[in-house]
C-alpha atoms as a PDB file:
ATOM      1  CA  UNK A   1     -65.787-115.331   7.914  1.00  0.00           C
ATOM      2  CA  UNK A   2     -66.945-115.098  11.331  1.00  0.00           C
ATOM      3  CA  UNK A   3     -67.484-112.151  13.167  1.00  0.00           C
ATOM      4  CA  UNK A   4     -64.601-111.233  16.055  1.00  0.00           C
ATOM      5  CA  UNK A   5     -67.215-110.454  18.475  1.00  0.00           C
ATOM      6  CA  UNK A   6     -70.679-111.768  18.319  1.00  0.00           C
ATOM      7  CA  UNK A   7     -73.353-109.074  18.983  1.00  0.00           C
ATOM      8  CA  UNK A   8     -76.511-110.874  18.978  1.00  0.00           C
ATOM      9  CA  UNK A   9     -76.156-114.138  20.238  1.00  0.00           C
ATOM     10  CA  UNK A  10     -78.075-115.767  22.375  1.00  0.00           C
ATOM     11  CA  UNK A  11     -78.738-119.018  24.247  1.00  0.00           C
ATOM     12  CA  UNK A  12     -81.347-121.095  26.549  1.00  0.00           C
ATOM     13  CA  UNK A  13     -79.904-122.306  29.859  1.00  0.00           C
ATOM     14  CA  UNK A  14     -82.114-123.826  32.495  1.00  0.00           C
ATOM     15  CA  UNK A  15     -82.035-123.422  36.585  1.00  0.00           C
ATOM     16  CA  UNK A  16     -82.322-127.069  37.494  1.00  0.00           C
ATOM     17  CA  UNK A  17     -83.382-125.626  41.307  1.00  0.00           C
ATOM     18  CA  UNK A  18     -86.834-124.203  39.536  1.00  0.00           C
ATOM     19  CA  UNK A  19     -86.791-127.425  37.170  1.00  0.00           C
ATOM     20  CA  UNK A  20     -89.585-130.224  38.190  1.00  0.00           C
ATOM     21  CA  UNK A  21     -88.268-132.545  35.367  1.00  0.00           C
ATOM     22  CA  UNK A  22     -92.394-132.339  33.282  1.00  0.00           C
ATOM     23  CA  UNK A  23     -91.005-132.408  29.845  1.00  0.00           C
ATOM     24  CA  UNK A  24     -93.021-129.723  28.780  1.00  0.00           C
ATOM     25  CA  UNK A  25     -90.472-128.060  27.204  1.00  0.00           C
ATOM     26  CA  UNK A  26     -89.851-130.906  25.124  1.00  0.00           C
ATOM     27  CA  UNK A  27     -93.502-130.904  24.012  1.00  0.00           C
ATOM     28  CA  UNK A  28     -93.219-127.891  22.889  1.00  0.00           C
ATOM     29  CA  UNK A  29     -90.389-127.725  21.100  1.00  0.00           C
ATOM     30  CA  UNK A  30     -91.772-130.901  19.423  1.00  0.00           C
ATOM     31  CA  UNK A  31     -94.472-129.171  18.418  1.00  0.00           C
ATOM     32  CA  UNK A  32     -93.075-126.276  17.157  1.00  0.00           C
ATOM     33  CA  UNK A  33     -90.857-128.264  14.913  1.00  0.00           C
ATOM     34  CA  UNK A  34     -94.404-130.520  13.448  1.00  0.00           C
ATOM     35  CA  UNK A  35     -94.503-128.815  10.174  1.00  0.00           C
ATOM     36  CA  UNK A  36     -94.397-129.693   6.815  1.00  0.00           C
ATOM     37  CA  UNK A  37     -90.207-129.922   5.808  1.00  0.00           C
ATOM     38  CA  UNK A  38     -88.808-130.179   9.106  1.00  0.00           C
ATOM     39  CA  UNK A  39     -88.042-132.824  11.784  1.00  0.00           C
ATOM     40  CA  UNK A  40     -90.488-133.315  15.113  1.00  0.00           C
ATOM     41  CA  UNK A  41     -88.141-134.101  17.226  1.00  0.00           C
ATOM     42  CA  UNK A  42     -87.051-131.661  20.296  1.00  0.00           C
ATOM     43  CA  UNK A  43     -84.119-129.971  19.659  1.00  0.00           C
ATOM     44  CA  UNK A  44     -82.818-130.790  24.013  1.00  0.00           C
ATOM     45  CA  UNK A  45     -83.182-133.203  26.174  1.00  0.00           C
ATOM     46  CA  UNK A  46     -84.327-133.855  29.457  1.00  0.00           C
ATOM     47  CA  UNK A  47     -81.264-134.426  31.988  1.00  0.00           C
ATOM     48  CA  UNK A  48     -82.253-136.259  35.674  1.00  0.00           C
ATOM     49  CA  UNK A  49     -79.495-137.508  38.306  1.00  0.00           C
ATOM     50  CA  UNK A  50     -80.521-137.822  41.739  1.00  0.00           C
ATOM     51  CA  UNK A  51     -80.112-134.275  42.461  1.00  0.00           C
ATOM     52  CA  UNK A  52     -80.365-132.380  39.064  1.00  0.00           C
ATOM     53  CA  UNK A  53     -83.089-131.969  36.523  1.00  0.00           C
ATOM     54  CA  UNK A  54     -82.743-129.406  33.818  1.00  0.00           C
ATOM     55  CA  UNK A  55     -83.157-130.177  30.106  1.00  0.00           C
ATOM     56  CA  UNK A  56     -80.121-129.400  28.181  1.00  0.00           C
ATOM     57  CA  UNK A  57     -79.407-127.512  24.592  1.00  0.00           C
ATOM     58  CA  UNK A  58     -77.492-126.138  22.319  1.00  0.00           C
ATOM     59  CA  UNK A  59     -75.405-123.094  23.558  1.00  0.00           C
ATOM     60  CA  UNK A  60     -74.645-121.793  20.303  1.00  0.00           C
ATOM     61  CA  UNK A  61     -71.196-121.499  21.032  1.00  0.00           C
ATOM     62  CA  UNK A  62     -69.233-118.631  19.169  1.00  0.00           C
ATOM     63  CA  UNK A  63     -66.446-120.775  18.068  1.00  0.00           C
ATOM     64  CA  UNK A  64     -68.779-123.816  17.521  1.00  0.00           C
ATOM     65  CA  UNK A  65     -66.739-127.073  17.388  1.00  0.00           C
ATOM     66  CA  UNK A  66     -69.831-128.497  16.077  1.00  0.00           C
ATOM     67  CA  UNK A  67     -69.526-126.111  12.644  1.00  0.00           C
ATOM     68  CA  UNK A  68     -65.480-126.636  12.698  1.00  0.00           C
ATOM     69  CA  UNK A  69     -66.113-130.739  12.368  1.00  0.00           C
ATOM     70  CA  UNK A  70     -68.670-130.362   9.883  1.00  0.00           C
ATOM     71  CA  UNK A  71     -66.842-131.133   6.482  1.00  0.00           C
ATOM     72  CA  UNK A  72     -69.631-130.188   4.238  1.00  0.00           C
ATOM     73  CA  UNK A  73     -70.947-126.781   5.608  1.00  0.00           C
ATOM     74  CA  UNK A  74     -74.082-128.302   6.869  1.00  0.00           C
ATOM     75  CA  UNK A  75     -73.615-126.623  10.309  1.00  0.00           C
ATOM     76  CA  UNK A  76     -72.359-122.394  10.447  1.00  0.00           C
ATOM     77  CA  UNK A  77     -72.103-120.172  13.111  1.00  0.00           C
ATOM     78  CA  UNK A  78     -73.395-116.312  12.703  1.00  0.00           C
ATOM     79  CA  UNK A  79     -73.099-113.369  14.819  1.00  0.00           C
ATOM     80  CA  UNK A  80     -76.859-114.693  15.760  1.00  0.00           C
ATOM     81  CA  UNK A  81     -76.838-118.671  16.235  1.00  0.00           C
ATOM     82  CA  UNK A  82     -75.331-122.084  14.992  1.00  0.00           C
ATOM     83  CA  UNK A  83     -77.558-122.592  11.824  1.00  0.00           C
ATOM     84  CA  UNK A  84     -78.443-125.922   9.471  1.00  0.00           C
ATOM     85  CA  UNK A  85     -78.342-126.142   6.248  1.00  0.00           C
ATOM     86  CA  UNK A  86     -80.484-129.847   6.037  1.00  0.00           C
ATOM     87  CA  UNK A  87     -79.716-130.339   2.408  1.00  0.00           C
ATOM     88  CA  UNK A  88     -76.090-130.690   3.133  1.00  0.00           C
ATOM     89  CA  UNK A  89     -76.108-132.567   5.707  1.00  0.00           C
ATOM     90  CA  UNK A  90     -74.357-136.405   4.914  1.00  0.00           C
ATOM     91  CA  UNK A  91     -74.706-138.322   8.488  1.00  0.00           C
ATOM     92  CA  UNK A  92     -70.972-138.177   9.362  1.00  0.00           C
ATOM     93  CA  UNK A  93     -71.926-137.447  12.872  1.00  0.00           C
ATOM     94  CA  UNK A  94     -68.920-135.254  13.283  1.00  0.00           C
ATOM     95  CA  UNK A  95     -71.065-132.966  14.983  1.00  0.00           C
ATOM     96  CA  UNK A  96     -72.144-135.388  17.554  1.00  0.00           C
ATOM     97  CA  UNK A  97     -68.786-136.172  18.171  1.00  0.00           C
ATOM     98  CA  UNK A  98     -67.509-132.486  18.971  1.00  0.00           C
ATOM     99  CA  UNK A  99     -70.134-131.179  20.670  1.00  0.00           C
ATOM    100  CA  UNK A 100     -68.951-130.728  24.383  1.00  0.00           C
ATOM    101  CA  UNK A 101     -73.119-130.637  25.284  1.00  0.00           C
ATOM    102  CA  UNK A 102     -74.765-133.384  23.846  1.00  0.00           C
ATOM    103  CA  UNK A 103     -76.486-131.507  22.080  1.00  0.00           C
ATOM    104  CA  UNK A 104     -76.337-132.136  18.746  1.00  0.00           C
ATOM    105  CA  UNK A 105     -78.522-135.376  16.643  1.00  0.00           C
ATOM    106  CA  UNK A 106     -78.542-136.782  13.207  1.00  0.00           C
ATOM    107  CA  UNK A 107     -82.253-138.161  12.848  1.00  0.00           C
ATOM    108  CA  UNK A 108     -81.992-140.366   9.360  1.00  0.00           C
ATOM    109  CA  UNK A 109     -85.458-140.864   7.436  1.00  0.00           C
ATOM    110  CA  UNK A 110     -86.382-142.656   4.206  1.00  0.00           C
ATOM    111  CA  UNK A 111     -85.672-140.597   1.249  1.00  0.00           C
ATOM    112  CA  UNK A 112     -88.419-139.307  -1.251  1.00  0.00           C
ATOM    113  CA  UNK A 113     -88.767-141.874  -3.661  1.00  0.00           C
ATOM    114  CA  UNK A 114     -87.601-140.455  -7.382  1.00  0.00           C
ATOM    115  CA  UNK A 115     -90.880-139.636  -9.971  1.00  0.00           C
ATOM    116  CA  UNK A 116     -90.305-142.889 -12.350  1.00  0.00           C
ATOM    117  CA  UNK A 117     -89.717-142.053 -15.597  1.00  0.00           C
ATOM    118  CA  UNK A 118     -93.200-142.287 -18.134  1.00  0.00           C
ATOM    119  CA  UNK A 119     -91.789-146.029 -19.793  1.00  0.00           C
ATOM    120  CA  UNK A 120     -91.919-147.621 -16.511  1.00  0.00           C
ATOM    121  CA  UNK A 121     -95.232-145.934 -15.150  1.00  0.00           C
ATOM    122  CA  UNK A 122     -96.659-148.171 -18.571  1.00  0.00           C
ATOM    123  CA  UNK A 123     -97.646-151.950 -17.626  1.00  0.00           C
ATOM    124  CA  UNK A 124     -96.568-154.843 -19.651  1.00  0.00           C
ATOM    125  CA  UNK A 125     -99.807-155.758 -21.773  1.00  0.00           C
ATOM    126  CA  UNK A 126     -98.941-159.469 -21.729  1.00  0.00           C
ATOM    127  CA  UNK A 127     -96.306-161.770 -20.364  1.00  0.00           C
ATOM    128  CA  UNK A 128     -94.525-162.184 -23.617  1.00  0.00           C
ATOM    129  CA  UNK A 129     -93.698-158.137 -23.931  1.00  0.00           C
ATOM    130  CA  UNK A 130     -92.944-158.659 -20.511  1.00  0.00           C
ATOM    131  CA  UNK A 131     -90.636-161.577 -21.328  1.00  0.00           C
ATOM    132  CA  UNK A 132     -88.830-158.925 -24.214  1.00  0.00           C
ATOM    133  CA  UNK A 133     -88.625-156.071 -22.036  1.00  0.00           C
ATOM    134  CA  UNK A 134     -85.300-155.664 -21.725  1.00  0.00           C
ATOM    135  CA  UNK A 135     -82.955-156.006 -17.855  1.00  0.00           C
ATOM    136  CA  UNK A 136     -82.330-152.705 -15.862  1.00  0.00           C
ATOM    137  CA  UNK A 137     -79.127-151.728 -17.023  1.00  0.00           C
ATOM    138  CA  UNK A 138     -76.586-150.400 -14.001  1.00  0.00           C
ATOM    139  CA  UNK A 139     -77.563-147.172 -14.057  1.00  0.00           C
ATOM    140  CA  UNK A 140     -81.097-148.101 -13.788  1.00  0.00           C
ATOM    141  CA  UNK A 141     -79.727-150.129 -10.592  1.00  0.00           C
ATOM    142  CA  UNK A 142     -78.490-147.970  -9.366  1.00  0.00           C
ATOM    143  CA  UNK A 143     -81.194-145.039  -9.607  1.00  0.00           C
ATOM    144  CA  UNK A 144     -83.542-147.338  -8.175  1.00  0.00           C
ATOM    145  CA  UNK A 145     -80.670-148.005  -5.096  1.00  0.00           C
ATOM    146  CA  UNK A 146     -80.821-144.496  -4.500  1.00  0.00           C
ATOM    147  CA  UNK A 147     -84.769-144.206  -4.331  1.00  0.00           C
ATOM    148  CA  UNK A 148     -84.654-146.720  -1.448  1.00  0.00           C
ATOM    149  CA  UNK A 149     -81.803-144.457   0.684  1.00  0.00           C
ATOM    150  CA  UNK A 150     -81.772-143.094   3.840  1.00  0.00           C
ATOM    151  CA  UNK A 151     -81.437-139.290   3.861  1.00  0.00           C
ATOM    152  CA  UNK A 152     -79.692-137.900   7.120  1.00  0.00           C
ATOM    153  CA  UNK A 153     -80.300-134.378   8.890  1.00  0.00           C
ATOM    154  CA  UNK A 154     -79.064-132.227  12.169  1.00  0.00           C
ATOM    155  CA  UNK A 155     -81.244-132.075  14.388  1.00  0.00           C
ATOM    156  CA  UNK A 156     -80.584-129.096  16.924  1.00  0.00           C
ATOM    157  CA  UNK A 157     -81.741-125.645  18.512  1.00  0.00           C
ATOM    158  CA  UNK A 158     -82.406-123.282  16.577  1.00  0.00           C
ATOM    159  CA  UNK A 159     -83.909-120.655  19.265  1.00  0.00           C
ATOM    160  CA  UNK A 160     -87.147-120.693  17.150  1.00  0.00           C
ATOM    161  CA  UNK A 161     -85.430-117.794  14.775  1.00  0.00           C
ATOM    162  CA  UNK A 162     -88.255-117.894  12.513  1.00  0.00           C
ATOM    163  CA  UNK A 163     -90.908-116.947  15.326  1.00  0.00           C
ATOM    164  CA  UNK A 164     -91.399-113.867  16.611  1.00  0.00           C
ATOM    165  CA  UNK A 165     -92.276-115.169  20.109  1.00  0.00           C
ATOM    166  CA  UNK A 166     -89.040-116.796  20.609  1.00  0.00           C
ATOM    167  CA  UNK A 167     -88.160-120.163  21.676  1.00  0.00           C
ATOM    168  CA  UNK A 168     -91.410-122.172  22.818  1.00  0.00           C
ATOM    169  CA  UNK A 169     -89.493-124.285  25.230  1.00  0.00           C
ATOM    170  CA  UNK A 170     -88.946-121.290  27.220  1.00  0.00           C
ATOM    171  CA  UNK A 171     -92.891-119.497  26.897  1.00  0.00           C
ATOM    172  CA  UNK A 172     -93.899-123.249  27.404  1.00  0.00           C
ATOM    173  CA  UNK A 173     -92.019-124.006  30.848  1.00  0.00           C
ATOM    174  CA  UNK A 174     -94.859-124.007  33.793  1.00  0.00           C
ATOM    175  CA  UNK A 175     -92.024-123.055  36.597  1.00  0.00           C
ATOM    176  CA  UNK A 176     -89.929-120.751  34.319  1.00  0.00           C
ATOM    177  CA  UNK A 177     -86.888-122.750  34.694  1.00  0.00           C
ATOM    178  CA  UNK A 178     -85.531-121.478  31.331  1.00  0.00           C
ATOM    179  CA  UNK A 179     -84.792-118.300  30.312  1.00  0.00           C
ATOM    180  CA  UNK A 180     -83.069-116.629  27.302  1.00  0.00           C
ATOM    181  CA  UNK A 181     -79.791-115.611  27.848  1.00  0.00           C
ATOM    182  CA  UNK A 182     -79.087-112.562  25.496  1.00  0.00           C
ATOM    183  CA  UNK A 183     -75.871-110.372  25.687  1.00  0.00           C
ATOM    184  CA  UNK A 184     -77.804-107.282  27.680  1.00  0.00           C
ATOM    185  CA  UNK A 185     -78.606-109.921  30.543  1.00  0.00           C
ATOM    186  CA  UNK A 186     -74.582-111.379  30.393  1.00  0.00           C
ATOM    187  CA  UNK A 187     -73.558-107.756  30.762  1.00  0.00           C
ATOM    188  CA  UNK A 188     -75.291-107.029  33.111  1.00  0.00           C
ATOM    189  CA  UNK A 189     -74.455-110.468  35.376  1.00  0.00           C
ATOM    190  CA  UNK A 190     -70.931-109.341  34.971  1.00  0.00           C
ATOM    191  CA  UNK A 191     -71.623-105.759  36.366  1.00  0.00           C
ATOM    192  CA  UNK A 192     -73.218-107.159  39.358  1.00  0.00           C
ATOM    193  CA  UNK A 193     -70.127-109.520  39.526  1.00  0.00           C
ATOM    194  CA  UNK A 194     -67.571-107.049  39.356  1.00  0.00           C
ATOM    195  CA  UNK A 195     -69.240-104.574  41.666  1.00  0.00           C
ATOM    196  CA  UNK A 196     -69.482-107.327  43.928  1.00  0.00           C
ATOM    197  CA  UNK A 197     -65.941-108.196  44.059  1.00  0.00           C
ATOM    198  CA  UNK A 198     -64.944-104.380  44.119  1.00  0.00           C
ATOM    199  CA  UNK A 199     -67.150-104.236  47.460  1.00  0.00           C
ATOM    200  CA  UNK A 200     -65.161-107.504  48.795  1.00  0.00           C
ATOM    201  CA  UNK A 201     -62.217-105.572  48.422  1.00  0.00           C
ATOM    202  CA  UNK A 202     -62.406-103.267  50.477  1.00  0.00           C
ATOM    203  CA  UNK A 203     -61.194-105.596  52.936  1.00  0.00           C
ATOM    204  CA  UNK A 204     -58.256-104.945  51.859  1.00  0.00           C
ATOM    205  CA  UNK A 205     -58.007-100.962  51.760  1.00  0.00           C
ATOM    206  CA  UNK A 206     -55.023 -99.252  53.714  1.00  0.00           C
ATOM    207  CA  UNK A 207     -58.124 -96.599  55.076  1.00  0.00           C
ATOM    208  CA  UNK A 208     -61.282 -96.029  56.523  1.00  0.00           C
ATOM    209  CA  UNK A 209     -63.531 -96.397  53.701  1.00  0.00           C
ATOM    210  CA  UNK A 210     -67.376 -94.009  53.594  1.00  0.00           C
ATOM    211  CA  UNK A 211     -69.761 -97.233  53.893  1.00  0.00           C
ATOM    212  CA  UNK A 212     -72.895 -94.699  53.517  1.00  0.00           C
ATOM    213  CA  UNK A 213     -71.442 -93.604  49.808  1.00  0.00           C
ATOM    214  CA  UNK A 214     -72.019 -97.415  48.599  1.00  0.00           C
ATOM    215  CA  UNK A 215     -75.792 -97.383  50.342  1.00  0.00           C
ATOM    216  CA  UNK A 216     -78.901 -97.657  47.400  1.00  0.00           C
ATOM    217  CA  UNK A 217     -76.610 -98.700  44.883  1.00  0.00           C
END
């Protein structure tokens, strides 16, 4: 059951006014994903209009509509992140569908080819006990079917959970354009924000209010 109030979570964003459109971040992220049992690909995407550039993630929403479309439990949401779990993962492309970022991608990859069983690894020793071996039956059809499928995964951030110097995208960007939003840094926005408005009001006040109070705050 999720949590009422995520504690943890945290997301990338990126200032498009800092962002020079190099892809770096993409590189990176590619890289960091080049490892034995995962997917290099980047997990966001580089976004350019004629006045924006900023590359473009997964906010790891707390009430993920990717996770609520997902039928088979492939994609969760923690008090931390929206996780994968690859081997459950069937191609629907729900995820795609429901994510209001774009940020979501099923990358689909030959499957493993199944060890053949010892009687087929042997070679016929002539044509005629070739002739007299006997048909594939369905099932063996069918197993042979399934060694020649596609096997789909979700491909998305992950903020690097497993590394203990955070996501590379943001390390790897050369003008700092993307930074790690945690809860400490949203708290503190909304401080600002709120002290900001209280100031405004006192446009509003009935009295004279002690401008040199307010002064090195």
């Amino acid at each position: 059951m999720r949590g009422a109030y995520p504690t943890s979570r945290k997301l990338v964003i990126a200032d498009p006014g800092t962002c020079i459109g190099c892809k770096t971040c993409m590189a990176a992220c590619l890289m960091r994903h080049d490892v034995p049992n995962d997917v290099p690909v980047p997990r966001l995407t580089l976004v350019t209009t004629r006045t924006i550039s900023a590359p473009v993630g997964c906010h790891h929403c707390a009430e993920a509509p990717c996770a609520d479309a997902c039928p088979t439990g492939c994609l969760y949401t923690d008090d931390e992140h929206v996780g994968v779990h690859p081997d459950k993962c069937i191609g629907c492309r729900n995820c795609v569908l429901a994510c209001p970022y774009g940020a979501v991608d099923i990358v689909t990859r030959p499957a493993p080819p199944e060890p053949e069983a010892a009687s087929e690894q042997v070679p016929a020793t002539c044509a005629a006990e070739e002739a007299k071996a006997p048909k594939p039956s369905a099932r063996d059809r069918a197993k042979a079917k399934k060694r020649r499928r596609k096997l789909s995964t979700v491909v998305k951030c992950d903020l690097c959970v497993d590394h203990a110097d955070g996501p590379a995208c943001v390390a790897a960007c050369p003008t700092k354009a993307l930074r790690l939003i945690d809860p400490q840094m949203l708290e503190r926005g909304k401080q600002a924000k709120r002290k900001a408005a209280a100031r405004a009001a006192a446009a509003y006040s009935t009295i004279e209010l002690n401008a040199d109070l307010d002064e090195g705050e």
